[in-house]
Protein backbone atom coordinates (compact mmCIF):
# COMPACT_ATOMS: atom_id res chain seq x y z
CA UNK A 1 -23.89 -20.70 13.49
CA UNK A 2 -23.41 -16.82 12.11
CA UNK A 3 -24.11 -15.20 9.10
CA UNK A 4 -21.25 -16.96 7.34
CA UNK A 5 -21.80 -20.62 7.90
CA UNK A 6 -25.50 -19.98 7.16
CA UNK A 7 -24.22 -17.91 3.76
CA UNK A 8 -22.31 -21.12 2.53
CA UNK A 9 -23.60 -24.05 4.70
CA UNK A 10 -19.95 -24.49 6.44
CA UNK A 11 -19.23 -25.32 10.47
CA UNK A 12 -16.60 -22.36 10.60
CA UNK A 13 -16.28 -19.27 9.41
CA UNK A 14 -12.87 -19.85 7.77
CA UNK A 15 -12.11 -19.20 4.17
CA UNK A 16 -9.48 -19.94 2.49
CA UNK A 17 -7.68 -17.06 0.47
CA UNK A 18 -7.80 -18.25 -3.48
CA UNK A 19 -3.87 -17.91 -3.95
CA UNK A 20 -2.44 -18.03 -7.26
CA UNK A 21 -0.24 -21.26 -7.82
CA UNK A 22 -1.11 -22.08 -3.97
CA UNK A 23 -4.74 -23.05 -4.01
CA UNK A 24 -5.30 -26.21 -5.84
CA UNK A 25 -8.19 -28.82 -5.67
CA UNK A 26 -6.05 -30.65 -2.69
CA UNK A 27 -5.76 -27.64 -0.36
CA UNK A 28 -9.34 -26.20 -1.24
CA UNK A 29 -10.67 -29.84 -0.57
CA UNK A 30 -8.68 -30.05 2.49
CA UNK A 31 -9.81 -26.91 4.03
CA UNK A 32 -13.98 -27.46 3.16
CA UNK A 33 -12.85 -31.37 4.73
CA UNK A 34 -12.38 -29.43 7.83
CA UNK A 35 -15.27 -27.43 8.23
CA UNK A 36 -14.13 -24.06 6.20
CA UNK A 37 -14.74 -23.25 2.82
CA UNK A 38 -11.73 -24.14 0.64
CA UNK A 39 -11.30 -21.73 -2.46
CA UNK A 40 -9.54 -22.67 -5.98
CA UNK A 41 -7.52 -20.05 -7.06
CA UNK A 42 -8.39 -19.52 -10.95
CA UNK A 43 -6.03 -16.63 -11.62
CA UNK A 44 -2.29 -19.13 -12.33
CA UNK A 45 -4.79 -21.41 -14.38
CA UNK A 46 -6.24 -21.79 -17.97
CA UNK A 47 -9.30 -22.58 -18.59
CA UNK A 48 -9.15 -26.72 -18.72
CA UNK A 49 -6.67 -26.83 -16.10
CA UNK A 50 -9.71 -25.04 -13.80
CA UNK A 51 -11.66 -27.88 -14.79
CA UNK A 52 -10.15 -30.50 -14.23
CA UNK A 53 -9.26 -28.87 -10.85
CA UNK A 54 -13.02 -28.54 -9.52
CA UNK A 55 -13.80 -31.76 -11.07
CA UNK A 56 -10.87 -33.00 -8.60
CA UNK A 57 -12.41 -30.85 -5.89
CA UNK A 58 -15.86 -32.25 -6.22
CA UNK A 59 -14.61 -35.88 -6.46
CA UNK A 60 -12.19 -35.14 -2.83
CA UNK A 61 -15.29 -33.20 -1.03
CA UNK A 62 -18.83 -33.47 -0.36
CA UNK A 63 -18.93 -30.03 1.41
CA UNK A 64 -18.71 -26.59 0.28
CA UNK A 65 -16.29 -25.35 -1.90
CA UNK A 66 -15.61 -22.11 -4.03
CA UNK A 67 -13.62 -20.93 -6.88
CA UNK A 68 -11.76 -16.83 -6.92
CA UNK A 69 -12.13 -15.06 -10.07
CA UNK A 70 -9.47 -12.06 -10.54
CA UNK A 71 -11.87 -10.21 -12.59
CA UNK A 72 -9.04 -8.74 -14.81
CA UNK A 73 -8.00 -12.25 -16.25
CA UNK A 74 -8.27 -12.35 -19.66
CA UNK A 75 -9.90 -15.39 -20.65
CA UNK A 76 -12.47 -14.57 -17.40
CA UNK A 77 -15.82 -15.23 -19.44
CA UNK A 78 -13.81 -18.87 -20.08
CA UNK A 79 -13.86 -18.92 -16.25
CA UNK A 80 -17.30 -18.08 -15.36
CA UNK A 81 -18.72 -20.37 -18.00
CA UNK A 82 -16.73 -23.16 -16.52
CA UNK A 83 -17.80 -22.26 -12.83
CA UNK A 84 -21.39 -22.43 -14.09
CA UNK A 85 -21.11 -25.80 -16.49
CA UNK A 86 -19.58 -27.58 -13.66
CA UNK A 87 -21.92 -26.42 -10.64
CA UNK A 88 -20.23 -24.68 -8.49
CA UNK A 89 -22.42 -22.59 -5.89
CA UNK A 90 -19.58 -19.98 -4.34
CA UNK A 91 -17.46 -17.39 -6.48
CA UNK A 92 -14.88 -14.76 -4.90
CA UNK A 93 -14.09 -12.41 -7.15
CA UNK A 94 -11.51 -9.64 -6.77
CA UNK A 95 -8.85 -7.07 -9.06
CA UNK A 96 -11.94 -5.72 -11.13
CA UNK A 97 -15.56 -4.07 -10.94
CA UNK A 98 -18.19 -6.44 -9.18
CA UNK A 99 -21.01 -5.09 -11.28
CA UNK A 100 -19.73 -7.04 -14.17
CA UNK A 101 -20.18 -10.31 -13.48
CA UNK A 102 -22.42 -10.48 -9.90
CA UNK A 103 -25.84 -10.49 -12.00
CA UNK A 104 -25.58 -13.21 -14.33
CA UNK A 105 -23.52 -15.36 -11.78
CA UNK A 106 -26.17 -14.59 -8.97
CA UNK A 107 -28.76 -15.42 -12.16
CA UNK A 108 -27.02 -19.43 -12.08
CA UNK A 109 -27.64 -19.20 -8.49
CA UNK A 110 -24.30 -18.50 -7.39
CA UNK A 111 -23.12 -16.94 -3.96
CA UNK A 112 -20.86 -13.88 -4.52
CA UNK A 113 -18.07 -12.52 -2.75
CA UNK A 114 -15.94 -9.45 -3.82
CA UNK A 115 -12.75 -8.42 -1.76
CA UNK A 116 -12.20 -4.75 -1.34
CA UNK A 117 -9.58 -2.85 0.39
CA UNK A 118 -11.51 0.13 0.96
CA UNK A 119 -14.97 1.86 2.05
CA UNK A 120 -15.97 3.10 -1.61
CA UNK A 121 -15.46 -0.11 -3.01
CA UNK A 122 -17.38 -2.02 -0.31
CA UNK A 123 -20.52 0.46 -0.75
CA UNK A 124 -19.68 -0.16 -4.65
CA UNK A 125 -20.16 -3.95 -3.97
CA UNK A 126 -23.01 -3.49 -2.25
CA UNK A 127 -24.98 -1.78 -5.02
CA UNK A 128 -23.90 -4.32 -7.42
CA UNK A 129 -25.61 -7.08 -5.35
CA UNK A 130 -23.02 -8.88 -3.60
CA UNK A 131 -23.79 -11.52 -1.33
CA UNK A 132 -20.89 -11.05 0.98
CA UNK A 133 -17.70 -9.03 1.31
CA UNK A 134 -14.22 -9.62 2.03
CA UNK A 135 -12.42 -6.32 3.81
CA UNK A 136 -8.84 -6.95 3.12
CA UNK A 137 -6.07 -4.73 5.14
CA UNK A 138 -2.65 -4.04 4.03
CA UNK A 139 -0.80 -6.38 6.34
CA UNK A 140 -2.04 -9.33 3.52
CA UNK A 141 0.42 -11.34 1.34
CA UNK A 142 -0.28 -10.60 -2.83
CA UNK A 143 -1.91 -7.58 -4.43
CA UNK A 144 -3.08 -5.15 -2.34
CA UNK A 145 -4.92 -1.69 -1.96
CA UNK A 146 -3.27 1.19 -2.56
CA UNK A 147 -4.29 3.38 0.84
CA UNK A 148 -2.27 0.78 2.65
CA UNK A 149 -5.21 0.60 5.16
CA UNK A 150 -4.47 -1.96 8.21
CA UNK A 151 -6.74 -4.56 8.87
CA UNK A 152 -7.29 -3.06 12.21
CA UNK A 153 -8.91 0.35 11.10
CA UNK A 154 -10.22 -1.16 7.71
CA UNK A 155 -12.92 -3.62 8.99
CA UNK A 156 -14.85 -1.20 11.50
CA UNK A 157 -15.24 1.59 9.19
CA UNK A 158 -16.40 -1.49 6.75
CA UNK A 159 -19.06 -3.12 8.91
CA UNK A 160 -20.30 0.92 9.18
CA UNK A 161 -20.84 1.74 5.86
CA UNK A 162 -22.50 -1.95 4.54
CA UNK A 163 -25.47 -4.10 5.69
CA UNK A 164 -23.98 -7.06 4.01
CA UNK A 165 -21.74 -9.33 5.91
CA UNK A 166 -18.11 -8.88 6.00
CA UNK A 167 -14.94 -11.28 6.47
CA UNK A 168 -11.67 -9.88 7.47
CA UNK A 169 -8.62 -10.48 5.90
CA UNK A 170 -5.00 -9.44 5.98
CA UNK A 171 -3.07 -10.78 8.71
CA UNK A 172 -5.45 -12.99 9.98
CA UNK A 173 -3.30 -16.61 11.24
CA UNK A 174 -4.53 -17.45 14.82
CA UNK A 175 -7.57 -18.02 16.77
CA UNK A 176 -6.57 -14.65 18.83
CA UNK A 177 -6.93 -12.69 15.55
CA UNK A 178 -9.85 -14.44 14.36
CA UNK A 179 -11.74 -13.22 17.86
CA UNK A 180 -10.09 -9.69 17.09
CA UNK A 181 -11.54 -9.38 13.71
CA UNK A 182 -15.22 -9.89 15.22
CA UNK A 183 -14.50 -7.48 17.79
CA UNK A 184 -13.77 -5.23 14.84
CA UNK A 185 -17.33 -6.43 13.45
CA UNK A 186 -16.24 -8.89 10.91
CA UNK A 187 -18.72 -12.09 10.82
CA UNK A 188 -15.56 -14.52 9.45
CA UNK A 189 -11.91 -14.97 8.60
CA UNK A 190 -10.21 -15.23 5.16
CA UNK A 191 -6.43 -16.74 5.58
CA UNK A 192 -3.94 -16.85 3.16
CA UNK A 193 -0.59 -17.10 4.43
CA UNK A 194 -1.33 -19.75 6.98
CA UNK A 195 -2.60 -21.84 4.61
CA UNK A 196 0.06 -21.45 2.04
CA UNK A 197 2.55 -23.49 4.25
CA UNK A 198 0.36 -26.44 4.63
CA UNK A 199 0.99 -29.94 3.46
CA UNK A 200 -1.49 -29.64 0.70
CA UNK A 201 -1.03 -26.56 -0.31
CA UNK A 202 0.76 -26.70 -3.88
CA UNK A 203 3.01 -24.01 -3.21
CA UNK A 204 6.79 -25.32 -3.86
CA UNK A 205 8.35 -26.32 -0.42
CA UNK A 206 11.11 -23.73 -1.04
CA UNK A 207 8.83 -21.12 -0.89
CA UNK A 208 6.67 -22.61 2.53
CA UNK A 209 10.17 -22.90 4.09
CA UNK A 210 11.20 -19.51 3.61
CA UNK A 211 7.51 -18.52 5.02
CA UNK A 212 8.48 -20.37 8.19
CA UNK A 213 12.20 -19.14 8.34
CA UNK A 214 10.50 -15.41 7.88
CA UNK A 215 11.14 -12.97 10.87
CA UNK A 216 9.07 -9.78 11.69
CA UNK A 217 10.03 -7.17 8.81
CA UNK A 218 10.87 -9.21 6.14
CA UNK A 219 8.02 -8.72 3.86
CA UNK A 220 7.64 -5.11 2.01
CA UNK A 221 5.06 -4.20 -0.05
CA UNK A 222 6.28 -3.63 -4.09
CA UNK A 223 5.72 -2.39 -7.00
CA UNK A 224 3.04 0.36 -6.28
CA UNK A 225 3.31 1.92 -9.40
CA UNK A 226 1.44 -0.68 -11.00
CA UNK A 227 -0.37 -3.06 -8.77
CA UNK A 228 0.41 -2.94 -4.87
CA UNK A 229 1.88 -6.09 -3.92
CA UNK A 230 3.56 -7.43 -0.59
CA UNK A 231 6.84 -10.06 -1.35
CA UNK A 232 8.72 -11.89 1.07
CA UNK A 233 12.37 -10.04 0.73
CA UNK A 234 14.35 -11.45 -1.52
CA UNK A 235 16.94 -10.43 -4.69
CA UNK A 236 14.30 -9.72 -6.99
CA UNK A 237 12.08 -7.59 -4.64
CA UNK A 238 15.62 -5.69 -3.87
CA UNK A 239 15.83 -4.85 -7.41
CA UNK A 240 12.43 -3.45 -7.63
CA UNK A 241 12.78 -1.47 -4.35
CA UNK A 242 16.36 -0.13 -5.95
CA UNK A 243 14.22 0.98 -9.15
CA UNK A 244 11.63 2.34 -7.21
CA UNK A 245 13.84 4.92 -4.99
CA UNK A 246 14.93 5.57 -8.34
CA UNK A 247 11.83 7.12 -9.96
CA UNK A 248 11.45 4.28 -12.43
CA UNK A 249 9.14 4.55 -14.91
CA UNK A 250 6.08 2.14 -15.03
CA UNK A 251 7.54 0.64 -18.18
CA UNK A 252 10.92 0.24 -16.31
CA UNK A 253 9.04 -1.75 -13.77
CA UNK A 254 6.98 -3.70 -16.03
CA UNK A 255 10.36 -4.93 -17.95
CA UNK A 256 11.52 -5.95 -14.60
CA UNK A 257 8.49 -8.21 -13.70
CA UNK A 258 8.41 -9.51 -16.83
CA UNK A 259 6.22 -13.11 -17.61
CA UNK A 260 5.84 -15.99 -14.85
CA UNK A 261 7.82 -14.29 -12.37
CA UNK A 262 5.16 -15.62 -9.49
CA UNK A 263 5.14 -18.83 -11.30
CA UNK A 264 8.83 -19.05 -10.92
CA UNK A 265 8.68 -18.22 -7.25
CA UNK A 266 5.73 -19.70 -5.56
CA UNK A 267 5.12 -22.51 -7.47
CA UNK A 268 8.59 -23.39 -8.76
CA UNK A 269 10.70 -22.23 -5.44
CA UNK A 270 13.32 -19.69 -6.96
CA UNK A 271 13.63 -18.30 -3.97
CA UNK A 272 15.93 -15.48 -5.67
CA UNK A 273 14.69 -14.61 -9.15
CA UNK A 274 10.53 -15.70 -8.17
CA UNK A 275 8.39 -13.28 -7.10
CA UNK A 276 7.26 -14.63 -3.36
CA UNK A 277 3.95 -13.54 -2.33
CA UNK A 278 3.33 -13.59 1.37
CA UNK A 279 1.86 -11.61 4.31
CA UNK A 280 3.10 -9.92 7.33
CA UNK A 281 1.87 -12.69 9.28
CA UNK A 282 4.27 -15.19 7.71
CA UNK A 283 6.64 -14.06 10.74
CA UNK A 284 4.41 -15.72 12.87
CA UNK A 285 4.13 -18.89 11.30
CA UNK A 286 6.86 -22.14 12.06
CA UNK A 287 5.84 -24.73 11.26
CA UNK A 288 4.42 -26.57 8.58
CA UNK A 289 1.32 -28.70 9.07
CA UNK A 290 -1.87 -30.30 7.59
CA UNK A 291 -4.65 -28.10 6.89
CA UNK A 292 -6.87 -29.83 9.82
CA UNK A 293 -4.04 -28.98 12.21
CA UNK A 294 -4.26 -25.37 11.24
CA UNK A 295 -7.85 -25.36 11.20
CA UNK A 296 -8.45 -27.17 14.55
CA UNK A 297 -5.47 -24.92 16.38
CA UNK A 298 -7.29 -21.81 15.19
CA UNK A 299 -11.18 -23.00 16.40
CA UNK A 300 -9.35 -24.09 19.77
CA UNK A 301 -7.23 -20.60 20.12
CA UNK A 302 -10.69 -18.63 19.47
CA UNK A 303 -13.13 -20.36 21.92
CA UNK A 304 -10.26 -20.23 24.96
CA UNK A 305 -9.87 -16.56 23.85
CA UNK A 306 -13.42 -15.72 24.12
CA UNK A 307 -13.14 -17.48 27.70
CA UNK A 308 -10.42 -15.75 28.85
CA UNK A 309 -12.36 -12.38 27.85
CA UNK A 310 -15.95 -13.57 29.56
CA UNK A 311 -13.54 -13.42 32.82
CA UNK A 312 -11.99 -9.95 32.02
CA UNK A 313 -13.41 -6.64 32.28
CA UNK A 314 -13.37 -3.18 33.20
């Protein structure tokens, strides 16, 4: 037991990243099943589709589970009414100012956690009341900060400035970097990419074969004129990165995204058109398996890791 499980009454400290159009009720389920805390990733749904998805959630699980709020969605008070109406005790929110909705969640007797990418904002989230923080380095798949801060320098500077716990994320797949990330002061592990490729992820299997097929290098982080994000390579990020060397204009950019353009990749598998969200890690990963595989291989990796170090010193 750590400060984690205690915080949300799991057996590992292993959360699962709330990934637009990959985190349904089946993976979130699946992951709190295994003794992490599965998150449902509002920010692809509407409003009814998130209910019906933690109705699903609660029906598959008796554990934990969670829900992540991108603060910047628009029909967001829809969201948080929902989260409250239907019970649920965990919220990650992220992409907006914490102070606006950590009081009156906290109020329903909610546990909050806001990811950062950044000292200011963690000290920010701690003044606003947060239960918990997520420290998220560069090297993660989706939006990102816009220092480009690695993992590896992020989450000691992090654990410095806050008194409140702190998870590590951002290129975070094994047990190895799980013991890494405590060495660096973090108290648990959020995963995203890992968990993407899963069988119960709902991610299209296009788009968890190309994660697998994925070498070293063949992510890049896009479009950082409007919101940082890393892509698995592909024709569409080509085009942006073309634009970009350019000098393109932010409305330039913004015609290029377009509407549904995740949708089309992630969820849909256009692996050339879609916009393919995805970590550094993904080189790592090849293979696809169940969530309990992944879950187990990563508790076993950590506690022969930590052996291996009892026996090693200077």
């Amino acid at each position: 037991m750590n400060t984690i499980t205690r915080l949300f009454n799991i057996k590992y400290p292993i959360i699962q990243g709330g990934m637009i159009w990959c985190s349904g009720w089946e993976l979130a389920s699946a992951v709190s099943n295994a003794g992490g805390l599965g998150l449902i990733g509002s920010g692809s749904m509407y409003p009814d589709i998130l209910r019906e998805q933690i109705k699903k959630c609660k029906q598959a699980t008796n554990n934990p589970f969670g829900v992540n709020v991108p603060l910047l969605y628009p029909n967001i008070e829809e969201h948080i009414n929902i989260i409250i109406e239907e019970g649920v005790k965990i919220v990650f929110t992220s992409a907006g100012n914490p102070k606006t909705w950590t009081n009156h969640l906290k109020s329903h007797g909610i546990t909050v956690v806001h990811v950062v990418s950044n000292v200011k904002f963690a000290t920010k989230c701690q003044e606003a009341g947060v239960d918990a923080i997520v420290a998220e380095g560069f090297e993660a798949g989706g939006h990102n900060g816009r220092e480009e801060t690695t993992t590896l320098v992020l989450i000691p500077q992090v654990t410095k400035a806050v008194s409140i716990p702190v998870m590590a994320a951002g290129g975070i797949g094994s047990g190895k970097a799980m013991v890494a990330a405590f060495a660096l002061g973090a108290e648990g592990v959020q995963i995203g990419s890992r968990f993407v490729t899963t069988q119960e992820s709902s991610a299209h299997i296009n788009f968890k074969n190309a994660i697998v097929e994925a070498k070293e290098g063949d992510t890049q982080l896009s479009l950082k004129q409007l919101t940082p994000v890393r892509l698995l390579k592909n024709s569409f990020s080509e085009r942006v990165s073309e634009l970009e060397k350019k000098g393109a204009s932010i409305e330039e950019l913004s015609n290029l995204l377009g509407r549904g353009r995740a949708k089309k990749g992630m969820f849909e598998g256009d692996l050339v058109e879609g916009e393919l969200e995805i970590g550094q890690v993904s080189g790592a990963i090849d293979k696809i398996q169940t969530v309990k595989e992944v879950v187990d291989e990563i508790v076993e990796e950590y506690n022969s890791v930590l052996k291996k170090l009892e026996n090693s010193y200077l």
